[in-house]
PDB file of N, CA and C in Angstrom:
ATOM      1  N   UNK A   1     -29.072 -10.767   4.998  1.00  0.00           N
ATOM      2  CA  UNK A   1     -29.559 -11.121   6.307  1.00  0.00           C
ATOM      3  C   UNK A   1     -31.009 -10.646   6.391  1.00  0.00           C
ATOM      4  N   UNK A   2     -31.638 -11.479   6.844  1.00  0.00           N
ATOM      5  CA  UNK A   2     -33.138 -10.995   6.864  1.00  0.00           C
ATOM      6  C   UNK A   2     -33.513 -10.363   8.078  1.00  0.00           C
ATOM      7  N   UNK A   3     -35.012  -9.103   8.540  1.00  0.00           N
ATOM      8  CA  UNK A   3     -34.694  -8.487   9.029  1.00  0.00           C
ATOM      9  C   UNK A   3     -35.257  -9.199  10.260  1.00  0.00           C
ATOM     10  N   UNK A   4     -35.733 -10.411  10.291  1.00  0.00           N
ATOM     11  CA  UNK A   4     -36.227 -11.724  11.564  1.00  0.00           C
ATOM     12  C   UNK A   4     -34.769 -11.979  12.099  1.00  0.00           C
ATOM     13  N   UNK A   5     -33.565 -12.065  11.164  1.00  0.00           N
ATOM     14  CA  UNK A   5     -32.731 -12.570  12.132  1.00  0.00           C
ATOM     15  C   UNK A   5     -31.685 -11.668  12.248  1.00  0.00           C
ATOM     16  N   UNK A   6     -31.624 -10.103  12.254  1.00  0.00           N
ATOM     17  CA  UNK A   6     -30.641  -9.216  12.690  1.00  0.00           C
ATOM     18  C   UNK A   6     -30.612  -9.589  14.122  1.00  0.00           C
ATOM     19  N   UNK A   7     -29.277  -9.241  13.901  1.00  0.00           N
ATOM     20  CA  UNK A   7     -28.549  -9.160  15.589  1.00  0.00           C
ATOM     21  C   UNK A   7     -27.542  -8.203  15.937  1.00  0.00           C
ATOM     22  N   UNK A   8     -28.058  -7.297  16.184  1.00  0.00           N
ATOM     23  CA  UNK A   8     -26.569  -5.682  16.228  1.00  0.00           C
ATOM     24  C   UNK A   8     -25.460  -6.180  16.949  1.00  0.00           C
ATOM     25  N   UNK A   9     -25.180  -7.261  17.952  1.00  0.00           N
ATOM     26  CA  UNK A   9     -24.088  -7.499  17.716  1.00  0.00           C
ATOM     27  C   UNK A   9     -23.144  -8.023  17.164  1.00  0.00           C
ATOM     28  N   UNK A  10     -23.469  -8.819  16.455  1.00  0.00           N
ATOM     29  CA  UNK A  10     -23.036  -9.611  15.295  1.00  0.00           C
ATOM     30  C   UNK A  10     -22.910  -8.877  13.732  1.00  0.00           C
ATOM     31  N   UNK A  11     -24.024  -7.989  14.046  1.00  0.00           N
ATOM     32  CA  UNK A  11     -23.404  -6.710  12.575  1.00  0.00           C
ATOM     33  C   UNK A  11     -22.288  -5.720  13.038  1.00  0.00           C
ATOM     34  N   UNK A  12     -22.268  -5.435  14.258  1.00  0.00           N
ATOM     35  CA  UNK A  12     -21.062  -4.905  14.333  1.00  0.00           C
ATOM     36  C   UNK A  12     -19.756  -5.499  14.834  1.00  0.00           C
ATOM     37  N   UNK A  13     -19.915  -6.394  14.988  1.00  0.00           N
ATOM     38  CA  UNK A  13     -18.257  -7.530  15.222  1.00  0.00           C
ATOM     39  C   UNK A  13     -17.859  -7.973  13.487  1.00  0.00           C
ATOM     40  N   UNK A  14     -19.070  -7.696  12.674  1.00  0.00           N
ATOM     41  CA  UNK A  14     -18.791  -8.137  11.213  1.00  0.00           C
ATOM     42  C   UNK A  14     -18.344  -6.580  10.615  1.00  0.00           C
ATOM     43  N   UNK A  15     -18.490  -5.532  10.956  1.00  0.00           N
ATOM     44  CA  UNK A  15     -18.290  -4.498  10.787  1.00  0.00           C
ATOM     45  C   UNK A  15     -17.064  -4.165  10.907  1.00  0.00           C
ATOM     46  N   UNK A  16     -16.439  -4.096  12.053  1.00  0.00           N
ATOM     47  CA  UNK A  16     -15.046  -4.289  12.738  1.00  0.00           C
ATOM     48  C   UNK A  16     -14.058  -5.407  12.252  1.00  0.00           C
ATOM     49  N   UNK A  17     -14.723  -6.186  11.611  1.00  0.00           N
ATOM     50  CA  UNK A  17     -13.836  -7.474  11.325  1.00  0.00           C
ATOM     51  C   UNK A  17     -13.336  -6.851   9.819  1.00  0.00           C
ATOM     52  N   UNK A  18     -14.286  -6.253   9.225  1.00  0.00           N
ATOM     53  CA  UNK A  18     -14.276  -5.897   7.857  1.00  0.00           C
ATOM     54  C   UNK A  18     -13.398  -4.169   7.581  1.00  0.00           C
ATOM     55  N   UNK A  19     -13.731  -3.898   8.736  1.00  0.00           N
ATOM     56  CA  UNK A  19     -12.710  -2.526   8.973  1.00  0.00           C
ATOM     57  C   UNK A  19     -10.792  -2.788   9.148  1.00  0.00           C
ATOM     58  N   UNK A  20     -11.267  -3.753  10.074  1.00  0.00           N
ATOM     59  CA  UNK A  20      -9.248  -4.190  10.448  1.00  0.00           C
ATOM     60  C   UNK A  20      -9.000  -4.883   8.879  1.00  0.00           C
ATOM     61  N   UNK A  21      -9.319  -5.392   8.180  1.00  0.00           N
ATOM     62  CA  UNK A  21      -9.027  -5.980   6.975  1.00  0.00           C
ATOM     63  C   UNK A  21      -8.816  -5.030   6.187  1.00  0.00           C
ATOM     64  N   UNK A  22      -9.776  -4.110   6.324  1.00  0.00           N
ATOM     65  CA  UNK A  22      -9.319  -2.833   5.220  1.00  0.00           C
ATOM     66  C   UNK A  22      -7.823  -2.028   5.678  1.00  0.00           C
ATOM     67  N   UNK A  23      -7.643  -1.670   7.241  1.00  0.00           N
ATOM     68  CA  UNK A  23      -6.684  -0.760   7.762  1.00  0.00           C
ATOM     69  C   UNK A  23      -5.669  -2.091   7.485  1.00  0.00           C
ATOM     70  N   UNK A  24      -5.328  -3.331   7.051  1.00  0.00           N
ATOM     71  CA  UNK A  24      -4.472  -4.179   7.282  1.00  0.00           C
ATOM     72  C   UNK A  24      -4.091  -4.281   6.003  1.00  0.00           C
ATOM     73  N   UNK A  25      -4.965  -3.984   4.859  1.00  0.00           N
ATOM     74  CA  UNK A  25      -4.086  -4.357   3.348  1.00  0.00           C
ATOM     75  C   UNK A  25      -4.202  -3.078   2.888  1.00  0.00           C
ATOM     76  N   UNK A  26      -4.326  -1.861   3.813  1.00  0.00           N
ATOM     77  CA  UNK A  26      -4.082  -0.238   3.704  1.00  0.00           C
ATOM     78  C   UNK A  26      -2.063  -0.267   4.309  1.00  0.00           C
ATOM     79  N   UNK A  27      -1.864  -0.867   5.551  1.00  0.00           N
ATOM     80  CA  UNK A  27      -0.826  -0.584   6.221  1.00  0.00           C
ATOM     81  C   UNK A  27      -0.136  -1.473   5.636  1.00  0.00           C
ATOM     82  N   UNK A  28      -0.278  -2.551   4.104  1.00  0.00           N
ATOM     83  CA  UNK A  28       0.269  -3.336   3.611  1.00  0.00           C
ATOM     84  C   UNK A  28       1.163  -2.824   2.498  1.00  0.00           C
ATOM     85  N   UNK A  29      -0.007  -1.458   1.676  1.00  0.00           N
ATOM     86  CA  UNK A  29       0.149  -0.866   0.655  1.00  0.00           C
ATOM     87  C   UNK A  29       1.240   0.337   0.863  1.00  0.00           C
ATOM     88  N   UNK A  30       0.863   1.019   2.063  1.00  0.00           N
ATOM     89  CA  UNK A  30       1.700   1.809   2.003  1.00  0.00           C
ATOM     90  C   UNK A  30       3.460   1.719   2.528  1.00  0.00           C
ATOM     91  N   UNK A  31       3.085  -0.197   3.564  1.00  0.00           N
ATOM     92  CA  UNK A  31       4.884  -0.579   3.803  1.00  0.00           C
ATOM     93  C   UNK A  31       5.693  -0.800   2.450  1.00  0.00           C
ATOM     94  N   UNK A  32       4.733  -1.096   1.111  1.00  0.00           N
ATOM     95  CA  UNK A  32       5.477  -1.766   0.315  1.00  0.00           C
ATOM     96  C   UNK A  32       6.005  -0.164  -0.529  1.00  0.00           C
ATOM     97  N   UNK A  33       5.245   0.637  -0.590  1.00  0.00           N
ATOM     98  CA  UNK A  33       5.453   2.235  -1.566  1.00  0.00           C
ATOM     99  C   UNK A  33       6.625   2.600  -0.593  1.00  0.00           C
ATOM    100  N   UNK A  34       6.556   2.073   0.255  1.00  0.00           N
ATOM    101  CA  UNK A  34       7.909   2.995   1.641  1.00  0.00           C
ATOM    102  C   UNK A  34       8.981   1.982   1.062  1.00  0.00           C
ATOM    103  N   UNK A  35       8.621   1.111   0.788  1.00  0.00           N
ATOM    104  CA  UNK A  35      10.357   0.230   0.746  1.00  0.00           C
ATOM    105  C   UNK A  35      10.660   0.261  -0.964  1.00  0.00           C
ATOM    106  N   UNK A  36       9.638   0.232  -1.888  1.00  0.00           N
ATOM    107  CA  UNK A  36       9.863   0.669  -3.137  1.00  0.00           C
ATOM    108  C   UNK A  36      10.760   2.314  -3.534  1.00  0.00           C
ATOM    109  N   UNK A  37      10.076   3.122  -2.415  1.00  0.00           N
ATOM    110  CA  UNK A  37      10.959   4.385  -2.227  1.00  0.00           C
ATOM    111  C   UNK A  37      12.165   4.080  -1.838  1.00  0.00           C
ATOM    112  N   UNK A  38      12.536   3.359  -0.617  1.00  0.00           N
ATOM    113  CA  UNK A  38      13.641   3.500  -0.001  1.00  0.00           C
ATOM    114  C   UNK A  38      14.702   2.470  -1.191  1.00  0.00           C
ATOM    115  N   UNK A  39      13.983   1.476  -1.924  1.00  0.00           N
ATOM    116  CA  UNK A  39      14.828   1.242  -2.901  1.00  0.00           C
ATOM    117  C   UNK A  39      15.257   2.046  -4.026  1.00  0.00           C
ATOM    118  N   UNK A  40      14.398   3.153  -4.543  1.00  0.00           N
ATOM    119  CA  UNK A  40      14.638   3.632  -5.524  1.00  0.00           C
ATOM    120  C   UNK A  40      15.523   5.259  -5.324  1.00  0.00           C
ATOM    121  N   UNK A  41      15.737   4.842  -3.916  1.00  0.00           N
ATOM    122  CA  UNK A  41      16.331   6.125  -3.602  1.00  0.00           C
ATOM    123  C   UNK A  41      18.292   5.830  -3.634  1.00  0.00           C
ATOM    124  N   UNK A  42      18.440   4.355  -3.162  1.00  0.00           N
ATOM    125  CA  UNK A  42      19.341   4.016  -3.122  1.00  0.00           C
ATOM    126  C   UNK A  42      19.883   3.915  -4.530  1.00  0.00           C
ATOM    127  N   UNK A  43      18.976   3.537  -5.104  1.00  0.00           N
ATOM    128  CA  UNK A  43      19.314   3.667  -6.880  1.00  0.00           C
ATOM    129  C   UNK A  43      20.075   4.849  -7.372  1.00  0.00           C
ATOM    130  N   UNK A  44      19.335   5.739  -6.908  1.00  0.00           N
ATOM    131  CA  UNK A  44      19.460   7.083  -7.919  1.00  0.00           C
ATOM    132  C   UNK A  44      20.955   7.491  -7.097  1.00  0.00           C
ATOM    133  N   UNK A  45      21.085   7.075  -5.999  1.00  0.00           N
ATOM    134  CA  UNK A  45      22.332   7.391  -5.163  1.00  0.00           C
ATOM    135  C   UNK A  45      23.442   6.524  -5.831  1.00  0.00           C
ATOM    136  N   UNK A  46      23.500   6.018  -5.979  1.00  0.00           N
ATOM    137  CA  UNK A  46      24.486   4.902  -7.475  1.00  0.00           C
ATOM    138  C   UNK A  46      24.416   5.000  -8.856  1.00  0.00           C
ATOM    139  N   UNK A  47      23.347   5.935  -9.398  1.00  0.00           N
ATOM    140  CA  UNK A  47      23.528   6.799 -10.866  1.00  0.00           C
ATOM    141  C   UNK A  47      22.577   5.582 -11.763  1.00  0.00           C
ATOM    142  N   UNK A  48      21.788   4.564 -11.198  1.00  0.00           N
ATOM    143  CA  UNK A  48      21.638   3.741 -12.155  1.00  0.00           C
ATOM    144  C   UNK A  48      20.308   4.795 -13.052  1.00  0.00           C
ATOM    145  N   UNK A  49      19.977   4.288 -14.004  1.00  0.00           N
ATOM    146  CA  UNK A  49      18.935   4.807 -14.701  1.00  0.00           C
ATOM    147  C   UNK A  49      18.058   5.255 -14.232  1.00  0.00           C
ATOM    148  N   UNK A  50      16.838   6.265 -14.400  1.00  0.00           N
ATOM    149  CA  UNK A  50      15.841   6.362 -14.160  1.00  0.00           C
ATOM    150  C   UNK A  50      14.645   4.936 -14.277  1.00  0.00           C
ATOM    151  N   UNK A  51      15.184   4.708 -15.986  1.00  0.00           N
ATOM    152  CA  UNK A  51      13.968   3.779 -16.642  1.00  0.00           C
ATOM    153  C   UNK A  51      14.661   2.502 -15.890  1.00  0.00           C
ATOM    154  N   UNK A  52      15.625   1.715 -15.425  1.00  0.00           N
ATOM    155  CA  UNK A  52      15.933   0.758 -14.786  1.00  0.00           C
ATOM    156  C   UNK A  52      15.506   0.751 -13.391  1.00  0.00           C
ATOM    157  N   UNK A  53      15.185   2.425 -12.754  1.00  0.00           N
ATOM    158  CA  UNK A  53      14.699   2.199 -11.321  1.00  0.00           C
ATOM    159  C   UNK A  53      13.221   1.898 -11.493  1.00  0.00           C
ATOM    160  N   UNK A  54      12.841   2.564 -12.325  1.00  0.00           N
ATOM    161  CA  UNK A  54      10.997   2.735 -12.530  1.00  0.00           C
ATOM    162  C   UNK A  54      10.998   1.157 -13.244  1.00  0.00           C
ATOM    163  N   UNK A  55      11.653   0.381 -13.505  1.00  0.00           N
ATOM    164  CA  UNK A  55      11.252  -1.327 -14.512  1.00  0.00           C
ATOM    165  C   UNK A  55      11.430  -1.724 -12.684  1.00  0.00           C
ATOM    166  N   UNK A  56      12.375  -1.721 -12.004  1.00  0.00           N
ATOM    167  CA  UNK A  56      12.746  -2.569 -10.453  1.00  0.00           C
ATOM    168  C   UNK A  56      11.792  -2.352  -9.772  1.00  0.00           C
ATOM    169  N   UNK A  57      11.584  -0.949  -9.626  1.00  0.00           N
ATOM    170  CA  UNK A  57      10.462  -0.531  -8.309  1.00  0.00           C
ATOM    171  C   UNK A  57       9.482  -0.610  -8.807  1.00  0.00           C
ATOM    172  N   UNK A  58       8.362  -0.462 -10.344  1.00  0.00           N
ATOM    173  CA  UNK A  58       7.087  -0.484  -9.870  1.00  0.00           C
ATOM    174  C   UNK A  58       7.120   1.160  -9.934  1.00  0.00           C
ATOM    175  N   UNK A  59       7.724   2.130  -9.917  1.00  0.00           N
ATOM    176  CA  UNK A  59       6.968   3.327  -9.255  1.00  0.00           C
ATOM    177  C   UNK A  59       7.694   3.876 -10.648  1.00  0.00           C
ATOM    178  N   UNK A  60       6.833   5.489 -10.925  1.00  0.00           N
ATOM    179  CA  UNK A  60       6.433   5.765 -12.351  1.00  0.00           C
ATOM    180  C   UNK A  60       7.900   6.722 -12.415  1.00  0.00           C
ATOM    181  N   UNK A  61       8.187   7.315 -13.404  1.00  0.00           N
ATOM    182  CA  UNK A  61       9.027   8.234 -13.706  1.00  0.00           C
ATOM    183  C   UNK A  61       8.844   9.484 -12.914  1.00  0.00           C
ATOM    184  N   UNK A  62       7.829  10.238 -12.654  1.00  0.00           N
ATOM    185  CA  UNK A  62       7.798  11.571 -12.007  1.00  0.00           C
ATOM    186  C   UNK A  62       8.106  10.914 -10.639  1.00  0.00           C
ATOM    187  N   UNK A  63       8.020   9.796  -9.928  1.00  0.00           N
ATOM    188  CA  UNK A  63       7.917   9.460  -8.923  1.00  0.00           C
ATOM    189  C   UNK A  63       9.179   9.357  -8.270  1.00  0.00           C
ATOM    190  N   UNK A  64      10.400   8.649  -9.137  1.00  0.00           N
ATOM    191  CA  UNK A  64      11.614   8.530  -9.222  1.00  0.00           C
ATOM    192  C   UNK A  64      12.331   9.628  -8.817  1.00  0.00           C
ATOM    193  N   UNK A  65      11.866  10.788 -10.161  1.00  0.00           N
ATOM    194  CA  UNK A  65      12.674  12.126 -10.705  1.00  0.00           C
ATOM    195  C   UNK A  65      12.235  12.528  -8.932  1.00  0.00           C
ATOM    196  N   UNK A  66      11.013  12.728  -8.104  1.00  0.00           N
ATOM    197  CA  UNK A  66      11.503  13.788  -7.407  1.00  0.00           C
ATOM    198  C   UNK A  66      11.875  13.217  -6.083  1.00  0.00           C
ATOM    199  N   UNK A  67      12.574  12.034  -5.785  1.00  0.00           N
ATOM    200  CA  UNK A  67      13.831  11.188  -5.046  1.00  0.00           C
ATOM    201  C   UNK A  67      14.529  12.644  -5.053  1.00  0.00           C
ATOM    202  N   UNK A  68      15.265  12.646  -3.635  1.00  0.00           N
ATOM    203  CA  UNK A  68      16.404  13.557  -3.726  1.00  0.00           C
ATOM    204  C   UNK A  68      17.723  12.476  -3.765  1.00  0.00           C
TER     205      UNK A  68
END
């Protein structure tokens, strides 16, 4: 943007637009680690494998192991 045609309100409605996009595929990342948990918890509650929960969920071995 050149500095003839700034317009502060328009940099900050682009600012804000670019903020909710970030907090929106932030509150995306962490629904999916919550339901990858809540699957891999149900796992370990049925005895299946470690290495079969960590191939389903996506989430690593230490991640699994400290599921109660």
């Amino acid at each position: 943007m050149l500095i003839a045609e700034y317009d502060y309100d328009t940099d900050i409605a682009i600012q804000r637009e670019e903020a909710g996009k970030i907090a929106f595929a932030r509150g995306i990342s962490q629904g999916s680690l919550q339901k990858a948990l809540e699957t891999a918890r149900l796992m370990r509650q049925r005895a299946y494998p470690v290495a079969e929960i960590c191939l389903m969920t996506g989430l690593s071995q230490a991640e699994v192991e400290a599921l109660n």
